[in-house]
PDB file of N, CA and C in Angstrom:
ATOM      1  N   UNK A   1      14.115 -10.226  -3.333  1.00  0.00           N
ATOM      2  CA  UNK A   1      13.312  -9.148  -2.780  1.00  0.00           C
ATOM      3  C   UNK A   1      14.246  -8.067  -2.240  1.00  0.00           C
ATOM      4  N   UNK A   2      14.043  -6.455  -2.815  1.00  0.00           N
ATOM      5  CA  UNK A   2      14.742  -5.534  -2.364  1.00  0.00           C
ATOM      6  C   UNK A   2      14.506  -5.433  -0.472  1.00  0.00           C
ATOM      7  N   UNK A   3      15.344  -4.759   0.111  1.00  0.00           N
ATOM      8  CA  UNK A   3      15.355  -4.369   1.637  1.00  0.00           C
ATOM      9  C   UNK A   3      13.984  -3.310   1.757  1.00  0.00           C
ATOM     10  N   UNK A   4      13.522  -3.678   2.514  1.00  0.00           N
ATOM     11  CA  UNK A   4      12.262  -2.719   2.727  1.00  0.00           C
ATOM     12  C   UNK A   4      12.498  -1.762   3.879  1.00  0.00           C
ATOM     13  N   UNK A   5      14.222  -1.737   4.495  1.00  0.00           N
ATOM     14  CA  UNK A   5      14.455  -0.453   5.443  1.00  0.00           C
ATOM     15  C   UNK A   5      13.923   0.538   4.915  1.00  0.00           C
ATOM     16  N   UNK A   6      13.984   1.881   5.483  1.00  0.00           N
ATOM     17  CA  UNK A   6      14.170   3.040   5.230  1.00  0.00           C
ATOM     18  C   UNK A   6      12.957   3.752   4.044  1.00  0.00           C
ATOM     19  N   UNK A   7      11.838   2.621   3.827  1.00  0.00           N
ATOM     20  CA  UNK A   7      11.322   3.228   2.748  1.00  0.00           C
ATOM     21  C   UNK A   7      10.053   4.316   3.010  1.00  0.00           C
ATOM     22  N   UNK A   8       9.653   4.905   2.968  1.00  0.00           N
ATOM     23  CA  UNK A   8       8.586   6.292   2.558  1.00  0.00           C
ATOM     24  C   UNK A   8       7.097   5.937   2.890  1.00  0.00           C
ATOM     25  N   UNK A   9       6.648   5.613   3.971  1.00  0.00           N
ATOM     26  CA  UNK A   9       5.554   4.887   3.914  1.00  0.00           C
ATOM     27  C   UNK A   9       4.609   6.426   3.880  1.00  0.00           C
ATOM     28  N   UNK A  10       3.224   5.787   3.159  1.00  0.00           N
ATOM     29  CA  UNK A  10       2.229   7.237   3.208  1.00  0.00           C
ATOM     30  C   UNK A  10       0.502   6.063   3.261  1.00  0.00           C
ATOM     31  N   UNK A  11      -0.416   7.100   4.225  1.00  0.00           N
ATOM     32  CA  UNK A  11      -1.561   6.849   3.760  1.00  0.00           C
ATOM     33  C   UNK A  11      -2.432   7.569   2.776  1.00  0.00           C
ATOM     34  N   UNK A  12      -3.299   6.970   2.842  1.00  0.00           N
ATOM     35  CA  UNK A  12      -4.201   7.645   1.506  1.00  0.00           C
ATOM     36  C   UNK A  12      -4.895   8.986   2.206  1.00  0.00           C
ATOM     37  N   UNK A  13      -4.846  10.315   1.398  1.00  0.00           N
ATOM     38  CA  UNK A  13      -5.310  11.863   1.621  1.00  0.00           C
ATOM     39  C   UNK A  13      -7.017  11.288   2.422  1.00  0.00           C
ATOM     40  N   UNK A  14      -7.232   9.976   1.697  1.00  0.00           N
ATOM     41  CA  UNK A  14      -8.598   9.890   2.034  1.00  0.00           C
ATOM     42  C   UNK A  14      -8.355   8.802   3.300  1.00  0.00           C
ATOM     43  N   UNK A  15      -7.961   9.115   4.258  1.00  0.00           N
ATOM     44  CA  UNK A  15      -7.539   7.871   5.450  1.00  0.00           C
ATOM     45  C   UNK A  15      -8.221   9.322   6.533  1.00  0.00           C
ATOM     46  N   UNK A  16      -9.033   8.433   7.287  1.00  0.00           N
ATOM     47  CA  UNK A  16      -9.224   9.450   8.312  1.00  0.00           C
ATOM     48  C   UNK A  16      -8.619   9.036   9.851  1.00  0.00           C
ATOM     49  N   UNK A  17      -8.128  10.211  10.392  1.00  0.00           N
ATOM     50  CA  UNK A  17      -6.925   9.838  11.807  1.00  0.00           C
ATOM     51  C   UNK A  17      -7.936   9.466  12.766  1.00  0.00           C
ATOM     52  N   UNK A  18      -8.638   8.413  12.586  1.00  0.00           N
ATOM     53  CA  UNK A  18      -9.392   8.087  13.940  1.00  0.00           C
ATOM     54  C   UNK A  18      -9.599   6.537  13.909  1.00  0.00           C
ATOM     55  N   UNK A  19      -8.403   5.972  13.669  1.00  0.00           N
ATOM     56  CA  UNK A  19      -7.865   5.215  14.285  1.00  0.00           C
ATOM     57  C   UNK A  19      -8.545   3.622  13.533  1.00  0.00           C
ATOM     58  N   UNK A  20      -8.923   4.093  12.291  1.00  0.00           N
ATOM     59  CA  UNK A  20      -9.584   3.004  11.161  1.00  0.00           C
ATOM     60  C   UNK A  20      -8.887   1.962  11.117  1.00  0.00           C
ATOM     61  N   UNK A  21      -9.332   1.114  10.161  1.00  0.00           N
ATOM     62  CA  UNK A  21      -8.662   0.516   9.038  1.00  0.00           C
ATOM     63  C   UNK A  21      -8.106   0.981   8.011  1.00  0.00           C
ATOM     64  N   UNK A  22      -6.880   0.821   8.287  1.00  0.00           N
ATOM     65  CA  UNK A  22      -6.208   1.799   6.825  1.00  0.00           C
ATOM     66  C   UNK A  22      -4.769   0.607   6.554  1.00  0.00           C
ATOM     67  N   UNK A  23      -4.106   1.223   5.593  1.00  0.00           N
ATOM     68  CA  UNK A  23      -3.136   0.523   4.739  1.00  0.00           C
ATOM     69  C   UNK A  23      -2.294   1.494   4.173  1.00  0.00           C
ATOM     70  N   UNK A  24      -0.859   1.644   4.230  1.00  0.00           N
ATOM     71  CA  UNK A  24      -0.280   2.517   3.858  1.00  0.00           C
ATOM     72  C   UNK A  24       0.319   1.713   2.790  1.00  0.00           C
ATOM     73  N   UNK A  25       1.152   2.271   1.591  1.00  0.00           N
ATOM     74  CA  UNK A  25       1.959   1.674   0.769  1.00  0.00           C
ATOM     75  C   UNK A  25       3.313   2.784   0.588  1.00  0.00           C
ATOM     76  N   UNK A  26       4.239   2.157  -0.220  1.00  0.00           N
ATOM     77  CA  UNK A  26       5.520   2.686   0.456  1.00  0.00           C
ATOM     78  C   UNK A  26       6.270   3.198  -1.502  1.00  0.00           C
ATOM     79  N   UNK A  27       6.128   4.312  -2.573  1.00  0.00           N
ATOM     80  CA  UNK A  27       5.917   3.824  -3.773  1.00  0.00           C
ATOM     81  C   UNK A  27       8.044   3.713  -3.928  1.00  0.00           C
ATOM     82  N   UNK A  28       8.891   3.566  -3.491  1.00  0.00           N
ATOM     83  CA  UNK A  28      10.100   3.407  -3.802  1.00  0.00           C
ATOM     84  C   UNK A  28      10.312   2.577  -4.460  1.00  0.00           C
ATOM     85  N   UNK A  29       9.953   1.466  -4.471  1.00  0.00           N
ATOM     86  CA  UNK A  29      10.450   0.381  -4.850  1.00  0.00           C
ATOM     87  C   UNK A  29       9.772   0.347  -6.378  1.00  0.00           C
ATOM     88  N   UNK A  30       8.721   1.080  -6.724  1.00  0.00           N
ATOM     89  CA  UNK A  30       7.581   0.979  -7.845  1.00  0.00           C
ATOM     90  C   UNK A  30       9.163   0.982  -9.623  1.00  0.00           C
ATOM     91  N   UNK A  31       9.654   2.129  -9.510  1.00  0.00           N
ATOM     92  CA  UNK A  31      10.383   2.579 -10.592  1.00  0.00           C
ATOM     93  C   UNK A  31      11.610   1.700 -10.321  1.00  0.00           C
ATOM     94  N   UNK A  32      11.963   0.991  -9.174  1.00  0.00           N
ATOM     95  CA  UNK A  32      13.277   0.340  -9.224  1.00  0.00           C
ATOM     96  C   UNK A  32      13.085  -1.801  -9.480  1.00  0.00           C
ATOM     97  N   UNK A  33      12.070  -1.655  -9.097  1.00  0.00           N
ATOM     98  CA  UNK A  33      11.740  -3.274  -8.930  1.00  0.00           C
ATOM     99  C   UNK A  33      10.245  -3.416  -9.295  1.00  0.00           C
ATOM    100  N   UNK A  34       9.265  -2.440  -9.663  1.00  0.00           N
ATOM    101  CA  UNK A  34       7.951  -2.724 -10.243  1.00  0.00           C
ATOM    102  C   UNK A  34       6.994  -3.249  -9.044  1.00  0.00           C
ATOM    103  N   UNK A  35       7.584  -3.145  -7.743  1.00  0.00           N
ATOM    104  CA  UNK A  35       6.905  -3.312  -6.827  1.00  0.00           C
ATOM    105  C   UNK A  35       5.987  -2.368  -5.783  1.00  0.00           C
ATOM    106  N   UNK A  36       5.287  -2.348  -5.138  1.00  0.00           N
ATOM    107  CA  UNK A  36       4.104  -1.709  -4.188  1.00  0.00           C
ATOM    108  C   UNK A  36       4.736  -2.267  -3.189  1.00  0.00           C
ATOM    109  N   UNK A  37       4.784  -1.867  -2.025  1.00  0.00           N
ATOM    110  CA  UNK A  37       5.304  -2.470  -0.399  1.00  0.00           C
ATOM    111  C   UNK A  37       3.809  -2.010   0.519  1.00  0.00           C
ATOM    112  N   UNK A  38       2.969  -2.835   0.605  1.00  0.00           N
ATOM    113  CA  UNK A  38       1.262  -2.224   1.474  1.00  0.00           C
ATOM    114  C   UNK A  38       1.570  -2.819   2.895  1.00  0.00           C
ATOM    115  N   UNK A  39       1.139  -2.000   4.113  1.00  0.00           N
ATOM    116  CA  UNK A  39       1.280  -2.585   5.229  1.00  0.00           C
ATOM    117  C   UNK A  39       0.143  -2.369   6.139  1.00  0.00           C
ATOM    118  N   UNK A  40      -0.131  -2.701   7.172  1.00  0.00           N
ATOM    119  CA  UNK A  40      -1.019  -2.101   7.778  1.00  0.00           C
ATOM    120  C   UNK A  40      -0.250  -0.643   8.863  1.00  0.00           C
ATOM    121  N   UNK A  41      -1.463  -0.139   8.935  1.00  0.00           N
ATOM    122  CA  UNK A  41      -0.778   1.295   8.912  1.00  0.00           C
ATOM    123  C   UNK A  41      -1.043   1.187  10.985  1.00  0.00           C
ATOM    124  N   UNK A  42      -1.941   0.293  11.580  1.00  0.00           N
ATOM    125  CA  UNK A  42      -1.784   0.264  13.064  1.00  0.00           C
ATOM    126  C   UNK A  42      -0.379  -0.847  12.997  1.00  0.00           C
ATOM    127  N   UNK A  43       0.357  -1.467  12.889  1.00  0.00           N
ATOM    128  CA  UNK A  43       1.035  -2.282  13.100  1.00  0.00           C
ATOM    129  C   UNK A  43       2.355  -2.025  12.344  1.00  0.00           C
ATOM    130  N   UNK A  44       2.866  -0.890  12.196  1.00  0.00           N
ATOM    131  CA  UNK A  44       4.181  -0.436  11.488  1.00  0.00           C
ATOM    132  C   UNK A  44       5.192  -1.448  11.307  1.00  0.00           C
ATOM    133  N   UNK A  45       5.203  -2.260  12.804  1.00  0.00           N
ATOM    134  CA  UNK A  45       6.528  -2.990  12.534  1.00  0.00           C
ATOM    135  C   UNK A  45       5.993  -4.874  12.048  1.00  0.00           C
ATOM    136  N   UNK A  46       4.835  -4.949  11.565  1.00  0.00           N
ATOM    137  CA  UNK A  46       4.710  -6.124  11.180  1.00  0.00           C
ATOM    138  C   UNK A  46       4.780  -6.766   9.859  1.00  0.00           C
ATOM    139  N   UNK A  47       3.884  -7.798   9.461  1.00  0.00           N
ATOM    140  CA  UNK A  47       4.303  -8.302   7.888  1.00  0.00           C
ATOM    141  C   UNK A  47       4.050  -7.191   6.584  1.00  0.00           C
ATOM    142  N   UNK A  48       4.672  -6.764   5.727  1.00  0.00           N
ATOM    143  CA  UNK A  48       4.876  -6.205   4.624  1.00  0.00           C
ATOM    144  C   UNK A  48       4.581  -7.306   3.610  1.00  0.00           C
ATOM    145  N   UNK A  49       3.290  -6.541   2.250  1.00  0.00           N
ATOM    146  CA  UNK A  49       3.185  -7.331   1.388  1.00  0.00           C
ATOM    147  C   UNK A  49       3.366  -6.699   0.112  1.00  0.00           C
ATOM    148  N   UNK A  50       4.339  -7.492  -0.778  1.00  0.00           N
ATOM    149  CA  UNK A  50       4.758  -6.583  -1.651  1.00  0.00           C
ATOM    150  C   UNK A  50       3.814  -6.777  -2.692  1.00  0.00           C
ATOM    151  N   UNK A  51       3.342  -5.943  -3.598  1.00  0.00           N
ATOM    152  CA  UNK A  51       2.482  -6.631  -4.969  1.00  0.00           C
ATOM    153  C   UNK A  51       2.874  -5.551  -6.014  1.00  0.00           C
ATOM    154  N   UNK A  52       2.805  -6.200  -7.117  1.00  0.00           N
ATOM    155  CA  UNK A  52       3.063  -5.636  -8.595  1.00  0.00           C
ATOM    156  C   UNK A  52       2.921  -4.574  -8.497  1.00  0.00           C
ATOM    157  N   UNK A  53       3.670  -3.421  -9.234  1.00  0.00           N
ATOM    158  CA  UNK A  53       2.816  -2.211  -9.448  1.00  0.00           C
ATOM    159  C   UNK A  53       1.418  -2.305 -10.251  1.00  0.00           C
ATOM    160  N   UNK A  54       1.451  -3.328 -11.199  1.00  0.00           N
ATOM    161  CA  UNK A  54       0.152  -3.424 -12.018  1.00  0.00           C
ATOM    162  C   UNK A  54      -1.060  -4.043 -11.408  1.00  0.00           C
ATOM    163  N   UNK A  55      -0.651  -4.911 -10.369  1.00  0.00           N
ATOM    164  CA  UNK A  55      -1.650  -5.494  -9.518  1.00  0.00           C
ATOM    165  C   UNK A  55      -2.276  -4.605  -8.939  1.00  0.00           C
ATOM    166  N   UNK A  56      -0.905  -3.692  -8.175  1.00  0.00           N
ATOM    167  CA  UNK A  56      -1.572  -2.658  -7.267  1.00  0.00           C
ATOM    168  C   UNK A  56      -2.700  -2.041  -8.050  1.00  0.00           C
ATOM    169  N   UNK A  57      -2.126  -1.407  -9.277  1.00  0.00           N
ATOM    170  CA  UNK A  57      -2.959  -0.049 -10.174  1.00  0.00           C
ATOM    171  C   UNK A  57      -4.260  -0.951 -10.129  1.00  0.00           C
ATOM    172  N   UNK A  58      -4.521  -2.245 -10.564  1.00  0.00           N
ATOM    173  CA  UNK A  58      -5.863  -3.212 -10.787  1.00  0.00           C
ATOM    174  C   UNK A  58      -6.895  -2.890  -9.495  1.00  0.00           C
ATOM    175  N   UNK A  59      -6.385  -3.107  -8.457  1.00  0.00           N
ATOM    176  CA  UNK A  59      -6.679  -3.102  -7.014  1.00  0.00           C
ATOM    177  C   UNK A  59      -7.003  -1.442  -6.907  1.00  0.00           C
ATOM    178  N   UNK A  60      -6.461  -0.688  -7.122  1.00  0.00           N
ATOM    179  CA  UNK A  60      -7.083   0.603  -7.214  1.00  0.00           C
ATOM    180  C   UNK A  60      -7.683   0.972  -7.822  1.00  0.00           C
ATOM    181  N   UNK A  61      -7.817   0.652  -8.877  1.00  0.00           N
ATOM    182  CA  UNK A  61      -9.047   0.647 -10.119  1.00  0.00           C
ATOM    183  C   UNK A  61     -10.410   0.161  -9.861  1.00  0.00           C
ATOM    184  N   UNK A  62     -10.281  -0.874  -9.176  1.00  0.00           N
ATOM    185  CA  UNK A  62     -11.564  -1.733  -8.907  1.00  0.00           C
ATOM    186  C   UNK A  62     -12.089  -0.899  -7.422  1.00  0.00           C
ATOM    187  N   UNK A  63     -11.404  -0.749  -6.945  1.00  0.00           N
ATOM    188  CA  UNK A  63     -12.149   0.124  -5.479  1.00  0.00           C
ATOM    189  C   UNK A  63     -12.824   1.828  -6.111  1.00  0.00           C
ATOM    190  N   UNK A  64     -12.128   2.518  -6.876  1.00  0.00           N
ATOM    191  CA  UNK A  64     -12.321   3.342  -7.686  1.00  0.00           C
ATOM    192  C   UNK A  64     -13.826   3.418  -7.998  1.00  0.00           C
ATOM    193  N   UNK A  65     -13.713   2.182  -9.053  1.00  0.00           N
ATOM    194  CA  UNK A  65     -15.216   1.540  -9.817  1.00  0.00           C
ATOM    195  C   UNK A  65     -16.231   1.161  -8.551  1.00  0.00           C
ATOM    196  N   UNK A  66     -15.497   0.911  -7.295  1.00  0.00           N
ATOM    197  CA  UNK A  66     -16.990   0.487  -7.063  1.00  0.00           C
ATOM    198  C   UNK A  66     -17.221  -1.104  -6.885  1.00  0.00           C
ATOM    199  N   UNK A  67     -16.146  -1.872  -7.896  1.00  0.00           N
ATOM    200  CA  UNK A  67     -16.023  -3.388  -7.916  1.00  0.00           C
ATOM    201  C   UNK A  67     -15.733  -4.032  -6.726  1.00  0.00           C
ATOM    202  N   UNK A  68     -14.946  -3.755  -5.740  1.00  0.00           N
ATOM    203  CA  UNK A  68     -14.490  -4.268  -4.523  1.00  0.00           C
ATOM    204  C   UNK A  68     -15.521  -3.901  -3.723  1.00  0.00           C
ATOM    205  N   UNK A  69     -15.842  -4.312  -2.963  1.00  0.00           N
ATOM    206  CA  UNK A  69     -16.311  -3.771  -1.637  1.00  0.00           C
ATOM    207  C   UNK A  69     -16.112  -4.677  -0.543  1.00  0.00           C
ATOM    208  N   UNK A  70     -16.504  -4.012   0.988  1.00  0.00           N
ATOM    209  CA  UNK A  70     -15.824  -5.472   1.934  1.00  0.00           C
ATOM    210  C   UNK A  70     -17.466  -5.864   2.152  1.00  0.00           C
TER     211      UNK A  70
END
């Protein structure tokens, strides 16, 4: 597993600042190791989960569609 210092974290344009549930992902690692780095975006300094880039794209696809919901 690459070092996850220093990497680029962003939320989604569609994250609203009032203090949600949200999830940032971090895309550096995507073109060097094929990985996604998702974290929770209240808890900066806690567990990091890395998933596929293709998993990720699946996982965004399906929320997209409508398929996921909580």
């Amino acid at each position: 597993m690459p070092t996850l210092a220093g990497l680029n974290w962003f939320k989604s344009s569609y994250s609203a600042n009032n203090g949600g549930a949200c999830v940032e992902v971090a895309a550096d690692l995507v073109a060097s190791h094929g990985l996604v780095p998702v974290r929770d975006s209240k808890c900066a300094i806690g567990p990091v989960l890395a998933v596929t880039s293709s998993a990720f794209a699946g996982f965004v696809a399906g929320v997209k569609s409508g398929g996921l919901t909580a």
